[in-house]
N, C-alpha and C. Protein backbone atom coordinates (compact mmCIF):
# COMPACT_ATOMS: atom_id res chain seq x y z
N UNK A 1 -49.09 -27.02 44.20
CA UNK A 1 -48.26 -28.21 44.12
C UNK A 1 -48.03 -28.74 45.52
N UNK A 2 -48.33 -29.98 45.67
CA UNK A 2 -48.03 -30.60 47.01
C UNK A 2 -46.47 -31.21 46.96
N UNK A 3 -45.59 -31.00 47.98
CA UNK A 3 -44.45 -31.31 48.56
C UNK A 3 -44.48 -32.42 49.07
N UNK A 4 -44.16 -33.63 49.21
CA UNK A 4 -43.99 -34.94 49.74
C UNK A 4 -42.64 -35.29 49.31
N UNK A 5 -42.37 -35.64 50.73
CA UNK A 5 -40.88 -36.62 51.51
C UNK A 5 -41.30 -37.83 52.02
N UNK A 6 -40.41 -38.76 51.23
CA UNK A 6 -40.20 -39.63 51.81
C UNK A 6 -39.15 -40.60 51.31
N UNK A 7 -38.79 -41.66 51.95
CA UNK A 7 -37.65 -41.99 51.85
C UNK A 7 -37.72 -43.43 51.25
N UNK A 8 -37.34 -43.98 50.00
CA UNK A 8 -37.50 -45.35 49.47
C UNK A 8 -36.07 -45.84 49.62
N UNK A 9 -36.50 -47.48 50.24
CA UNK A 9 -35.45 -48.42 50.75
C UNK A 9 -35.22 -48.81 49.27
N UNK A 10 -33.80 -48.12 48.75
CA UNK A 10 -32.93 -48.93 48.07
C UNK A 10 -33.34 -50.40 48.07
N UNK A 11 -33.06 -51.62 47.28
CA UNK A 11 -33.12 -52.59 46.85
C UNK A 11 -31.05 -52.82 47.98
N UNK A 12 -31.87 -53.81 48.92
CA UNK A 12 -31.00 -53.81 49.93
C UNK A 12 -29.50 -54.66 49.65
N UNK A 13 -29.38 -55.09 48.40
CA UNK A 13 -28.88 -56.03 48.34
C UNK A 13 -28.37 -55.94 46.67
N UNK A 14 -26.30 -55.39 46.55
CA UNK A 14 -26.56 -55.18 45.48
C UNK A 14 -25.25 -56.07 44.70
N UNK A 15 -25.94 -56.65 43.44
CA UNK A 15 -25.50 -57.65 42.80
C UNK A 15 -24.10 -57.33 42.02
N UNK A 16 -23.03 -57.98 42.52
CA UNK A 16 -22.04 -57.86 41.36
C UNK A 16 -21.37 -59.03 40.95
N UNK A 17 -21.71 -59.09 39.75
CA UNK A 17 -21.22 -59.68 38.47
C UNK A 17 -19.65 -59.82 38.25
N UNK A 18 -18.93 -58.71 38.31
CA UNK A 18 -18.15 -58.54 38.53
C UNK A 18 -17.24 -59.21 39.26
N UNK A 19 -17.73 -59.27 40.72
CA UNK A 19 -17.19 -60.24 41.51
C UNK A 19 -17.03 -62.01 41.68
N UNK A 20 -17.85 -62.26 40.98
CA UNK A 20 -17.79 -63.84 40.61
C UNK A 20 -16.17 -64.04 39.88
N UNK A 21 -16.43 -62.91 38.09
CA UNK A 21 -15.55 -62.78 37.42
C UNK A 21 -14.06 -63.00 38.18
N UNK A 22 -13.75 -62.33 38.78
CA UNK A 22 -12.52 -62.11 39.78
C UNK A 22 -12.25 -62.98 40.98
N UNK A 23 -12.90 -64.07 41.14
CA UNK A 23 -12.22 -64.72 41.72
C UNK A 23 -12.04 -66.08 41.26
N UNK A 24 -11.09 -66.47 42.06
CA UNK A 24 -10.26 -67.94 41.32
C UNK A 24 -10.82 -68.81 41.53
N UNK A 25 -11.05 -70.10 41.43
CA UNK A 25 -11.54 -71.56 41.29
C UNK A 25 -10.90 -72.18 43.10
N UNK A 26 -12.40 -72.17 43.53
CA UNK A 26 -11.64 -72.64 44.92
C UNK A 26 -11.58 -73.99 45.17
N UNK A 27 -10.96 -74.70 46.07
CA UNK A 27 -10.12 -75.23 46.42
C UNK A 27 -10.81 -76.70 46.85
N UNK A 28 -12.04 -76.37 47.15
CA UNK A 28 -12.97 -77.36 46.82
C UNK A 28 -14.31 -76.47 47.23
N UNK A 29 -15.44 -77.15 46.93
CA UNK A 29 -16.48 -76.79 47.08
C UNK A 29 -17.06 -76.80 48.29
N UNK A 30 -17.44 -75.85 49.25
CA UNK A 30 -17.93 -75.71 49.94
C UNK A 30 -19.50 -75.42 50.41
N UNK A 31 -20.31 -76.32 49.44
CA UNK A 31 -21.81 -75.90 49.51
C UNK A 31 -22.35 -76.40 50.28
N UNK A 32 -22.37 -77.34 51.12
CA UNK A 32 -22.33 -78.37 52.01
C UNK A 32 -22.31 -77.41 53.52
N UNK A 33 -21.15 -76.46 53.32
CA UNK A 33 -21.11 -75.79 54.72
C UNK A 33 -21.49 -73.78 54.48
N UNK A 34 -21.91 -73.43 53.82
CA UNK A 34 -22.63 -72.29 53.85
C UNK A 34 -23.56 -72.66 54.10
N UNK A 35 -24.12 -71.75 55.18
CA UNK A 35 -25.66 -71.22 55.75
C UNK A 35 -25.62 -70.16 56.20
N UNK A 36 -27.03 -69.75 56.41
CA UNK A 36 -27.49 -68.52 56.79
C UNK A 36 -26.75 -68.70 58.56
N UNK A 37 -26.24 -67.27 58.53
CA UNK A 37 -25.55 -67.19 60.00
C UNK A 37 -24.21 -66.83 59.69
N UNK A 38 -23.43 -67.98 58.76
CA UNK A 38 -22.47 -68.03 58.99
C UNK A 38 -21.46 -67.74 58.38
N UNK A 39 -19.95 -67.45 58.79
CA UNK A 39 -19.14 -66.73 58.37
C UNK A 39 -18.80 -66.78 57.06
N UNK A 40 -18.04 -66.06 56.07
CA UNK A 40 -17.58 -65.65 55.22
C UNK A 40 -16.30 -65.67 55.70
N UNK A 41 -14.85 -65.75 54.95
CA UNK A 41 -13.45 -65.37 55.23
C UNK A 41 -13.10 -65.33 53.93
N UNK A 42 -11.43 -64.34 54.04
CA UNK A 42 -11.05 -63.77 52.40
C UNK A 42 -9.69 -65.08 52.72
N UNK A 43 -8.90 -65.11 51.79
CA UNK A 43 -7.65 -66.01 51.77
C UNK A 43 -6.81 -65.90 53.04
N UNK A 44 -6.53 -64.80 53.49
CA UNK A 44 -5.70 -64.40 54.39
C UNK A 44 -6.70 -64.60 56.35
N UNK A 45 -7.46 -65.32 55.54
CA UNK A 45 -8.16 -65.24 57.19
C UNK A 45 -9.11 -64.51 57.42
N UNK A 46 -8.96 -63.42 57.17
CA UNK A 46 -9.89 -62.13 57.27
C UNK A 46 -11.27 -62.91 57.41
N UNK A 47 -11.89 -61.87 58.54
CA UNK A 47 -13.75 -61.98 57.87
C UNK A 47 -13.70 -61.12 56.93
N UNK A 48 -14.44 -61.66 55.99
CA UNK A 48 -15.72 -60.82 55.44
C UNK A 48 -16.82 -60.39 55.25
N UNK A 49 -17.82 -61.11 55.59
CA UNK A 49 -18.96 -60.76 56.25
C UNK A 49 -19.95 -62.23 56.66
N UNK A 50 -20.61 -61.72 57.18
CA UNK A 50 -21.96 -62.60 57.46
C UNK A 50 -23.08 -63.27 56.14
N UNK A 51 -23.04 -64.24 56.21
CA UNK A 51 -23.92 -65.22 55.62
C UNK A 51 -25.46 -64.68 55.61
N UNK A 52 -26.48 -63.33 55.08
CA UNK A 52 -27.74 -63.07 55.67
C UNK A 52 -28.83 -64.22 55.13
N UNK A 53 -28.53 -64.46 53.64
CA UNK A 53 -29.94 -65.03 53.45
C UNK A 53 -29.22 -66.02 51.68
N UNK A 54 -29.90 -67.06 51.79
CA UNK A 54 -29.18 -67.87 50.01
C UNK A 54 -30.77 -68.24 49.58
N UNK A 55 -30.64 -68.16 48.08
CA UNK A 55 -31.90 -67.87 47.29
C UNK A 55 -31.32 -69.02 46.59
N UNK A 56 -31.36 -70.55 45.75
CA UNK A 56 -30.59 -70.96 45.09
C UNK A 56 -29.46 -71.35 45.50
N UNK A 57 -28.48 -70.61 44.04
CA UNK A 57 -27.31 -70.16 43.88
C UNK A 57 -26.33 -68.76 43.95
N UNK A 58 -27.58 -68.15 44.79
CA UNK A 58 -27.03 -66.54 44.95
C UNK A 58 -26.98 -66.44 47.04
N UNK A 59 -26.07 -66.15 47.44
CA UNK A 59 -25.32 -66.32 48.63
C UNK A 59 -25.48 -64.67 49.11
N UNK A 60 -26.20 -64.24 50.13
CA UNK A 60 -26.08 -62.62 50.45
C UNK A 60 -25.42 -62.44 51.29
N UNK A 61 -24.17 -62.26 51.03
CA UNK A 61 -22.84 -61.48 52.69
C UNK A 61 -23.20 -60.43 52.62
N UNK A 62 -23.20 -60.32 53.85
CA UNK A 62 -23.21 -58.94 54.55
C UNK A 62 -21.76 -58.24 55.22
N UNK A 63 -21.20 -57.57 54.85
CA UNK A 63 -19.95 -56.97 55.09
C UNK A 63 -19.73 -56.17 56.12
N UNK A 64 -20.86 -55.81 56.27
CA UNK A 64 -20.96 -54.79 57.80
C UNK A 64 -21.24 -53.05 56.96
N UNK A 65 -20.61 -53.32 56.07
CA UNK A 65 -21.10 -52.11 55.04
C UNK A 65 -21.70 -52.10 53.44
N UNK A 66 -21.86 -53.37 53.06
CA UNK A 66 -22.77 -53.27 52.42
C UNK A 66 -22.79 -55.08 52.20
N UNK A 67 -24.08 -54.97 51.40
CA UNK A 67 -24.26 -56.22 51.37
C UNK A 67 -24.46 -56.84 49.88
N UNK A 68 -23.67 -58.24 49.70
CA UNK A 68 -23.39 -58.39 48.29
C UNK A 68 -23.27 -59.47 47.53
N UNK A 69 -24.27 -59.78 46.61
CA UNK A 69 -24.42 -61.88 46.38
C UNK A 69 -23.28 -62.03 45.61
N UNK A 70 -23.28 -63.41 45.99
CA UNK A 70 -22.46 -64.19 45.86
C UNK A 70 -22.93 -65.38 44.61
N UNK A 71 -21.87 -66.05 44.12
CA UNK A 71 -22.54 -67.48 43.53
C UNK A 71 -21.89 -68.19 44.08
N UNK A 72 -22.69 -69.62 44.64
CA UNK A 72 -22.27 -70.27 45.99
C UNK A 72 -21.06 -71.15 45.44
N UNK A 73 -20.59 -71.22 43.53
CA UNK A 73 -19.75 -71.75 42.99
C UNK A 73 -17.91 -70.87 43.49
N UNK A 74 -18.29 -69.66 43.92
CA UNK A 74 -17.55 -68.75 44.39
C UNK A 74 -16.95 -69.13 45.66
N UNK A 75 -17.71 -69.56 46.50
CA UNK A 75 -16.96 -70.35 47.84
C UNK A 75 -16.65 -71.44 48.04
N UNK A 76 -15.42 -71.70 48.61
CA UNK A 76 -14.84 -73.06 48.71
C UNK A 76 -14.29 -72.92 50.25
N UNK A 77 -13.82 -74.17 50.57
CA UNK A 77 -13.12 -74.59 51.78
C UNK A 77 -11.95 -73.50 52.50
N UNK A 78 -11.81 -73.30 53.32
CA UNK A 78 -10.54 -72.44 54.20
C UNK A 78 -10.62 -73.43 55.54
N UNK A 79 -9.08 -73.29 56.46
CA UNK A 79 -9.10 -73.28 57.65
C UNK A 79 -10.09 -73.00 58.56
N UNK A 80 -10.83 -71.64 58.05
CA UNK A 80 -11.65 -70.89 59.08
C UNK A 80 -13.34 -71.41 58.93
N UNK A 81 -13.60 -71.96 57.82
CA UNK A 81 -14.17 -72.34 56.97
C UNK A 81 -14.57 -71.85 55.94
N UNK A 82 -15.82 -71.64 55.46
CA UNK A 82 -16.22 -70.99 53.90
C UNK A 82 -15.20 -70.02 53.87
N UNK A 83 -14.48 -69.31 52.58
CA UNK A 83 -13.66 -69.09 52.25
C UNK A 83 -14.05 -68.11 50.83
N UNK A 84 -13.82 -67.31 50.16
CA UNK A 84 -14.00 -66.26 48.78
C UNK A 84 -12.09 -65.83 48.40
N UNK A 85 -12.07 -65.64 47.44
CA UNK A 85 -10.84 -65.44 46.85
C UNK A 85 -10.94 -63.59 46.90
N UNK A 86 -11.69 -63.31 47.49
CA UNK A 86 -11.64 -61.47 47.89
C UNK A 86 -11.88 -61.20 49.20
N UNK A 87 -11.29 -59.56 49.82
CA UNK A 87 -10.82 -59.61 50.96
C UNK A 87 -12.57 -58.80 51.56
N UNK A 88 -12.88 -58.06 52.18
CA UNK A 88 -13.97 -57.39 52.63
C UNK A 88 -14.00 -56.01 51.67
N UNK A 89 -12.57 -55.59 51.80
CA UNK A 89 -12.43 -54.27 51.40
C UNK A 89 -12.36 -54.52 49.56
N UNK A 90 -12.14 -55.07 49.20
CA UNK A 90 -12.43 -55.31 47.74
C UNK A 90 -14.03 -55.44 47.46
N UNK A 91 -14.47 -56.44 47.88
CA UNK A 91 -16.13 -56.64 47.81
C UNK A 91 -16.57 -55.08 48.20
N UNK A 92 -16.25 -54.36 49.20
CA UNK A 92 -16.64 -52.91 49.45
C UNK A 92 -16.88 -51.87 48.16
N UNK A 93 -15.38 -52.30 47.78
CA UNK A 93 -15.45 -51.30 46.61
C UNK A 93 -15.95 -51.48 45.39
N UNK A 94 -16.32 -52.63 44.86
CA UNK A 94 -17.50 -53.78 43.95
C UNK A 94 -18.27 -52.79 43.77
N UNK A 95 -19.10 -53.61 45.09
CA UNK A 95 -20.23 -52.90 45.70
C UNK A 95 -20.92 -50.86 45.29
N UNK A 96 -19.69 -50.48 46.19
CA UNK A 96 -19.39 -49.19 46.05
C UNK A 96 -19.24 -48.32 44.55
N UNK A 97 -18.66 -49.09 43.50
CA UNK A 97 -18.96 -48.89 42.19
C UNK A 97 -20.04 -49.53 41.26
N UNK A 98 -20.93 -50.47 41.69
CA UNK A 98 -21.74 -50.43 41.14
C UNK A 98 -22.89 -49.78 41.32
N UNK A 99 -22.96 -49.63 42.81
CA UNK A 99 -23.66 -48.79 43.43
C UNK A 99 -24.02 -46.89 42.49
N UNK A 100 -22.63 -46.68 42.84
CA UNK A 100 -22.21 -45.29 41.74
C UNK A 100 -22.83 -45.23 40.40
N UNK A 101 -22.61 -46.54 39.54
CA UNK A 101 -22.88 -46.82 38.51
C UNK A 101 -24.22 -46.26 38.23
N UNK A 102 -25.21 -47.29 39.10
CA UNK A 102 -26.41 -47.26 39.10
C UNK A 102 -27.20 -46.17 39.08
N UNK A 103 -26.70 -45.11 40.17
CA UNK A 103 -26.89 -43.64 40.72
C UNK A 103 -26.71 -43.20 39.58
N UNK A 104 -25.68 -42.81 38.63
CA UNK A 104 -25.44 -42.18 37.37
C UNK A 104 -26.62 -42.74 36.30
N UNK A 105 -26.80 -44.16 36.22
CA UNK A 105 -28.20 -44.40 35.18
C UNK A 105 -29.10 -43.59 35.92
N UNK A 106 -29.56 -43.88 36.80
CA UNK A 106 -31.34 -42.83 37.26
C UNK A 106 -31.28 -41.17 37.30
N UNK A 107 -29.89 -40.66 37.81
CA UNK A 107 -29.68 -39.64 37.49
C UNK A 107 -29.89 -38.92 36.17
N UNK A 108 -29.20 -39.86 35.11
CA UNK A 108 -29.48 -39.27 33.69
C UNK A 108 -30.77 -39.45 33.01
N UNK A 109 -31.60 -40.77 33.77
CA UNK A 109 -32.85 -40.91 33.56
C UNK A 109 -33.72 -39.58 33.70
N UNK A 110 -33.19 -38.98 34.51
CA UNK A 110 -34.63 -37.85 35.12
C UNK A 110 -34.35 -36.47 34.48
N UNK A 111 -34.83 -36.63 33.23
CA UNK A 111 -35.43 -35.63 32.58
C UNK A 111 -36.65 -35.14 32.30
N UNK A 112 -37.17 -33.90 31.93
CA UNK A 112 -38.61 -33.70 31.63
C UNK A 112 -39.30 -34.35 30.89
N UNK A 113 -40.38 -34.83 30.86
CA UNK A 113 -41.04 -35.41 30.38
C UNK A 113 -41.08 -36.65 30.31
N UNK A 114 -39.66 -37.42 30.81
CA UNK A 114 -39.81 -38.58 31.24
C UNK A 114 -40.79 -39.18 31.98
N UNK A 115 -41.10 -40.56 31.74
CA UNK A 115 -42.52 -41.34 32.16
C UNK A 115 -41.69 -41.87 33.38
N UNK A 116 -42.88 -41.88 34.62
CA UNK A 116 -42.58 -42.60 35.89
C UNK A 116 -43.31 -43.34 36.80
N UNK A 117 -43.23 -44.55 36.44
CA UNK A 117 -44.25 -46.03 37.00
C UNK A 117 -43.95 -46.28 38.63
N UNK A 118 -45.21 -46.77 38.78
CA UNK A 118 -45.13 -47.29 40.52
C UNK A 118 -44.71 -48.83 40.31
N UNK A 119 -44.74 -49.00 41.74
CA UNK A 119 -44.53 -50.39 42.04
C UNK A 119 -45.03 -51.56 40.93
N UNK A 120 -46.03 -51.08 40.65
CA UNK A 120 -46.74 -52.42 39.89
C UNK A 120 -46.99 -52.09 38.25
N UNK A 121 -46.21 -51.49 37.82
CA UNK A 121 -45.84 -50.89 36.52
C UNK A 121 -47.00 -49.83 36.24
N UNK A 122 -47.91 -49.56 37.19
CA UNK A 122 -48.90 -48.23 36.62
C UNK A 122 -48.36 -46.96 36.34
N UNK A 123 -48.95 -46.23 35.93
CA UNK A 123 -48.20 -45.08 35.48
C UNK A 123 -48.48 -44.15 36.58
N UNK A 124 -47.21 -43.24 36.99
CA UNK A 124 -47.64 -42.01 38.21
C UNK A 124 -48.03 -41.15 37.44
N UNK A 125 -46.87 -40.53 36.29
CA UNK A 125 -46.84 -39.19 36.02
C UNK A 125 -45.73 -39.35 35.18
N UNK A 126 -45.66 -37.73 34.81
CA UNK A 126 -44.21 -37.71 34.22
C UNK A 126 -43.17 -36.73 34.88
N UNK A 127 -42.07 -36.51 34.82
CA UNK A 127 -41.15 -35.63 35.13
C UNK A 127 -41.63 -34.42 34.86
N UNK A 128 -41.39 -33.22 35.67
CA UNK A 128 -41.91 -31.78 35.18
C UNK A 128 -40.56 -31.13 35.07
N UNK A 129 -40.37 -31.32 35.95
CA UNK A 129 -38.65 -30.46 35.95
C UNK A 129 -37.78 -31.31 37.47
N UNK A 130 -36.58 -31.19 37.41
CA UNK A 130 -35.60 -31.47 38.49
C UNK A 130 -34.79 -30.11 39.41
N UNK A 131 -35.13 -29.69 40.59
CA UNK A 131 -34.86 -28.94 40.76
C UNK A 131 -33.82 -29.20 42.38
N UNK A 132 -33.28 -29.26 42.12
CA UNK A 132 -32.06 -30.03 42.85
C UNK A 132 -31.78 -31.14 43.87
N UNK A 133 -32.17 -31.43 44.61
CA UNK A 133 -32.40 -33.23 45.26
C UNK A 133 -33.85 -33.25 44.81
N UNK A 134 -35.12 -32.27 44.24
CA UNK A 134 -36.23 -32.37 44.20
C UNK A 134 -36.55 -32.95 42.86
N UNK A 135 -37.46 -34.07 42.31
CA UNK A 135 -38.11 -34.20 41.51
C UNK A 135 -39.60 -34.14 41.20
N UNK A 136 -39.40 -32.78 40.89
CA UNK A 136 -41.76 -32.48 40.23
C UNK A 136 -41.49 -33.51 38.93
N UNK A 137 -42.85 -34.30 39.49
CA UNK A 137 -43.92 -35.68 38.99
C UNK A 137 -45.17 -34.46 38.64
N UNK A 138 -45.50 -34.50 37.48
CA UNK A 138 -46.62 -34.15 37.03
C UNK A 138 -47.91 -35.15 37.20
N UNK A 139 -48.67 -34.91 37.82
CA UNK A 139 -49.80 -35.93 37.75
C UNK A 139 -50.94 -35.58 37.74
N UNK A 140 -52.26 -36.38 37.06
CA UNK A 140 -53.68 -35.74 36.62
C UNK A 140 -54.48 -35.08 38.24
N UNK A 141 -53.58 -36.02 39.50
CA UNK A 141 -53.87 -35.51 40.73
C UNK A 141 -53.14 -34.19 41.24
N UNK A 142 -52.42 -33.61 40.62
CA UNK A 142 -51.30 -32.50 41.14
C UNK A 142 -50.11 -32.56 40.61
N UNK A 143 -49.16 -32.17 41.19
CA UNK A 143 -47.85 -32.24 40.77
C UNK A 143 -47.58 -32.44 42.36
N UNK A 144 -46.37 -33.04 42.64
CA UNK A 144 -45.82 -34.03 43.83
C UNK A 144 -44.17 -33.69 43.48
N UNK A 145 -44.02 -33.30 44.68
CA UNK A 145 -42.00 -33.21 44.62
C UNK A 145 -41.53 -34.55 45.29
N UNK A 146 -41.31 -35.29 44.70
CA UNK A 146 -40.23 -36.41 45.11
C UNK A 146 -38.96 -36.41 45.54
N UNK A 147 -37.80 -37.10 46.44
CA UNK A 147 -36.68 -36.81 46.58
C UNK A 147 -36.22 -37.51 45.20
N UNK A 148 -34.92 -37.27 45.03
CA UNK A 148 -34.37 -37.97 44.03
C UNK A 148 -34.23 -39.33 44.81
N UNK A 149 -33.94 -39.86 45.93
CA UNK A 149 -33.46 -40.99 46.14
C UNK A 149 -34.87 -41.66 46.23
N UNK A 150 -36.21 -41.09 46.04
CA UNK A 150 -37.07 -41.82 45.40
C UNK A 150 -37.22 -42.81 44.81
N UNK A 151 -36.56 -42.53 43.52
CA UNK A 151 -36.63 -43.18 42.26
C UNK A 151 -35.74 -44.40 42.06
N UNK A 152 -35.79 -45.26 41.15
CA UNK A 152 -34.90 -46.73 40.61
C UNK A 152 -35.17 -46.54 39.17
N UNK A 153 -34.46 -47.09 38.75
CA UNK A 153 -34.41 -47.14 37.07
C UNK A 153 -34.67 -48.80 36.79
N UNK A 154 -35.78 -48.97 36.22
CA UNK A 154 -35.70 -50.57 35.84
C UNK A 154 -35.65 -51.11 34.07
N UNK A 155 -35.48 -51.93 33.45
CA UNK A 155 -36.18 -52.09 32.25
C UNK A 155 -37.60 -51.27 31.53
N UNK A 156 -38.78 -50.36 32.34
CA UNK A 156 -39.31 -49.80 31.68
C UNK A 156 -39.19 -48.58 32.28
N UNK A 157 -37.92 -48.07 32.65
CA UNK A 157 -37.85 -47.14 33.00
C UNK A 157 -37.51 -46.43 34.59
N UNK A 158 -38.13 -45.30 34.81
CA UNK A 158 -38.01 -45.01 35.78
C UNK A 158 -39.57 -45.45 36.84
N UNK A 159 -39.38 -45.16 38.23
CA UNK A 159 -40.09 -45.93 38.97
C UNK A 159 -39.84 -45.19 40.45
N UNK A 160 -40.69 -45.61 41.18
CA UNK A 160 -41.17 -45.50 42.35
C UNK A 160 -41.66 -46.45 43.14
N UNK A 161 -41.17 -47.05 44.62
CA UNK A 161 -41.82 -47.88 45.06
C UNK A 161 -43.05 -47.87 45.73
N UNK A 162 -44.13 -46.81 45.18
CA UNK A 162 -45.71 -47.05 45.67
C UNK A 162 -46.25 -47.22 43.89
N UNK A 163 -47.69 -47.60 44.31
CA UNK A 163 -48.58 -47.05 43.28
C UNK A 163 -49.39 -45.58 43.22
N UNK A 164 -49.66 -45.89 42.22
CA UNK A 164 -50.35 -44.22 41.98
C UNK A 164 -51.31 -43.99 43.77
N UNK A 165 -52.13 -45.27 43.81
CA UNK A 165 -52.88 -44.83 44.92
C UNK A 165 -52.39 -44.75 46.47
N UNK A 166 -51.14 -45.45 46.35
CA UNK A 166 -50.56 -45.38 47.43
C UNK A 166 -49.91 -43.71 47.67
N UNK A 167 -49.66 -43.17 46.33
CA UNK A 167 -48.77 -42.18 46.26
C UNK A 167 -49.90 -40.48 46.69
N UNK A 168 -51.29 -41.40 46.07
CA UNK A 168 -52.08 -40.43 46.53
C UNK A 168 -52.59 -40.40 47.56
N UNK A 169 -52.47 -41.50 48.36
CA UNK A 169 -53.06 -41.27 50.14
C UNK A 169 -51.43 -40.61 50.76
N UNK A 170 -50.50 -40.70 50.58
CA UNK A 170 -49.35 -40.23 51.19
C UNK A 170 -49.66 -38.96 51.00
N UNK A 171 -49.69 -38.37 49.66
CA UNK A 171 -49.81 -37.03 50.38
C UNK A 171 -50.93 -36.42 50.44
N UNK A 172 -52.09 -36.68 50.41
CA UNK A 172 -53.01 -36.58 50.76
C UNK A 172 -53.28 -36.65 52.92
N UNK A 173 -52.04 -37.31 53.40
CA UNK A 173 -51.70 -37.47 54.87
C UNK A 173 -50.75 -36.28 54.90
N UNK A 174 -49.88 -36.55 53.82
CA UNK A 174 -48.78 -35.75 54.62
C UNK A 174 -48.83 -34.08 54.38
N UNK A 175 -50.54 -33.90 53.99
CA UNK A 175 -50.82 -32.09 53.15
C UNK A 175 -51.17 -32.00 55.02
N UNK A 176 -50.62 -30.56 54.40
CA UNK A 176 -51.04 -29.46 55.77
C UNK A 176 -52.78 -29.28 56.28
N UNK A 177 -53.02 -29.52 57.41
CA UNK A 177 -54.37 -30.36 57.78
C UNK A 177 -55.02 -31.34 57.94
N UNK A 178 -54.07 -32.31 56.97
CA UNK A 178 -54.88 -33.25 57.17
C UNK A 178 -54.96 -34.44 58.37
């Protein structure tokens, strides 16, 4: 059985729903003055984070500790300018529980025999067993230990961000000798 580490970038950017829900009807619309760059503030003045990137109607602040869209119907006018009806440390903890959330779906996902797709929905393998941050991937190439923070849980399941062939030149590099 070959051993392979490596480390998959989380999906950098995580969505709560939640947070739209919870805040109040602002004060006027401020779509006009969000852009990339620029500040975020909660009612009281506060920053809250940085303006990174707007897709649409989805707004990505960056909090300094995590980062978290927005719907640009969510910001309105302040003193300071753009403005959210939540403080930093609220959006933190959003964040922070959905985050959790998520961790608990893929967690319960990874059982034996469970099926586990790459990037582009091909199939790797399946689960062999979980043996504590380690997940054995059974595959027609070997069996492969994955970290758990590997994995994402999507609509067909569980997943990995390579493909099978990507997954087989990795460790095919990262085997002893090569």
């Amino acid at each position: 059985m070959k051993v392979f580490h490596f480390l998959v970038a989380a999906a950098a950017v995580a969505s709560v729903p939640a947070l739209a829900q919870a805040q109040t009807a602002p004060a006027a619309n401020a779509a006009a003055t969000v852009a990339v760059g620029g500040t975020i503030f909660d009612p009281q003045g506060g920053e809250v984070g940085k303006i990174v990137s707007m897709t649409g109607d989805a707004v990505v602040v960056d909090t300094g500790t995590n980062k978290a869209t927005l719907p640009k119907s969510a910001i309105g006018t302040g003193p300071n300018g753009p403005i959210i009806a939540m403080t930093k440390a609220q959006i933190d903890e959003q964040v922070a529980a959905a985050n959790q959330k998520a961790s608990a779906a893929v967690e319960a996902a990874m059982v034996a025999g469970a099926p586990v797709k790459g990037k582009a929905g091909g199939a790797i393998g399946t689960i062999k067993e979980v043996k504590g941050d380690q997940v054995i991937v059974a595959r027609s190439a070997g069996a492969v230990a994955l970290p758990k923070t590997a994995f994402g849980l999507g609509a067909d399941g569980l997943f990995i961000s390579m493909t099978a062939a990507e997954l087989d030149a990795a460790t095919k590099a990262a085997a002893p000798g090569a």
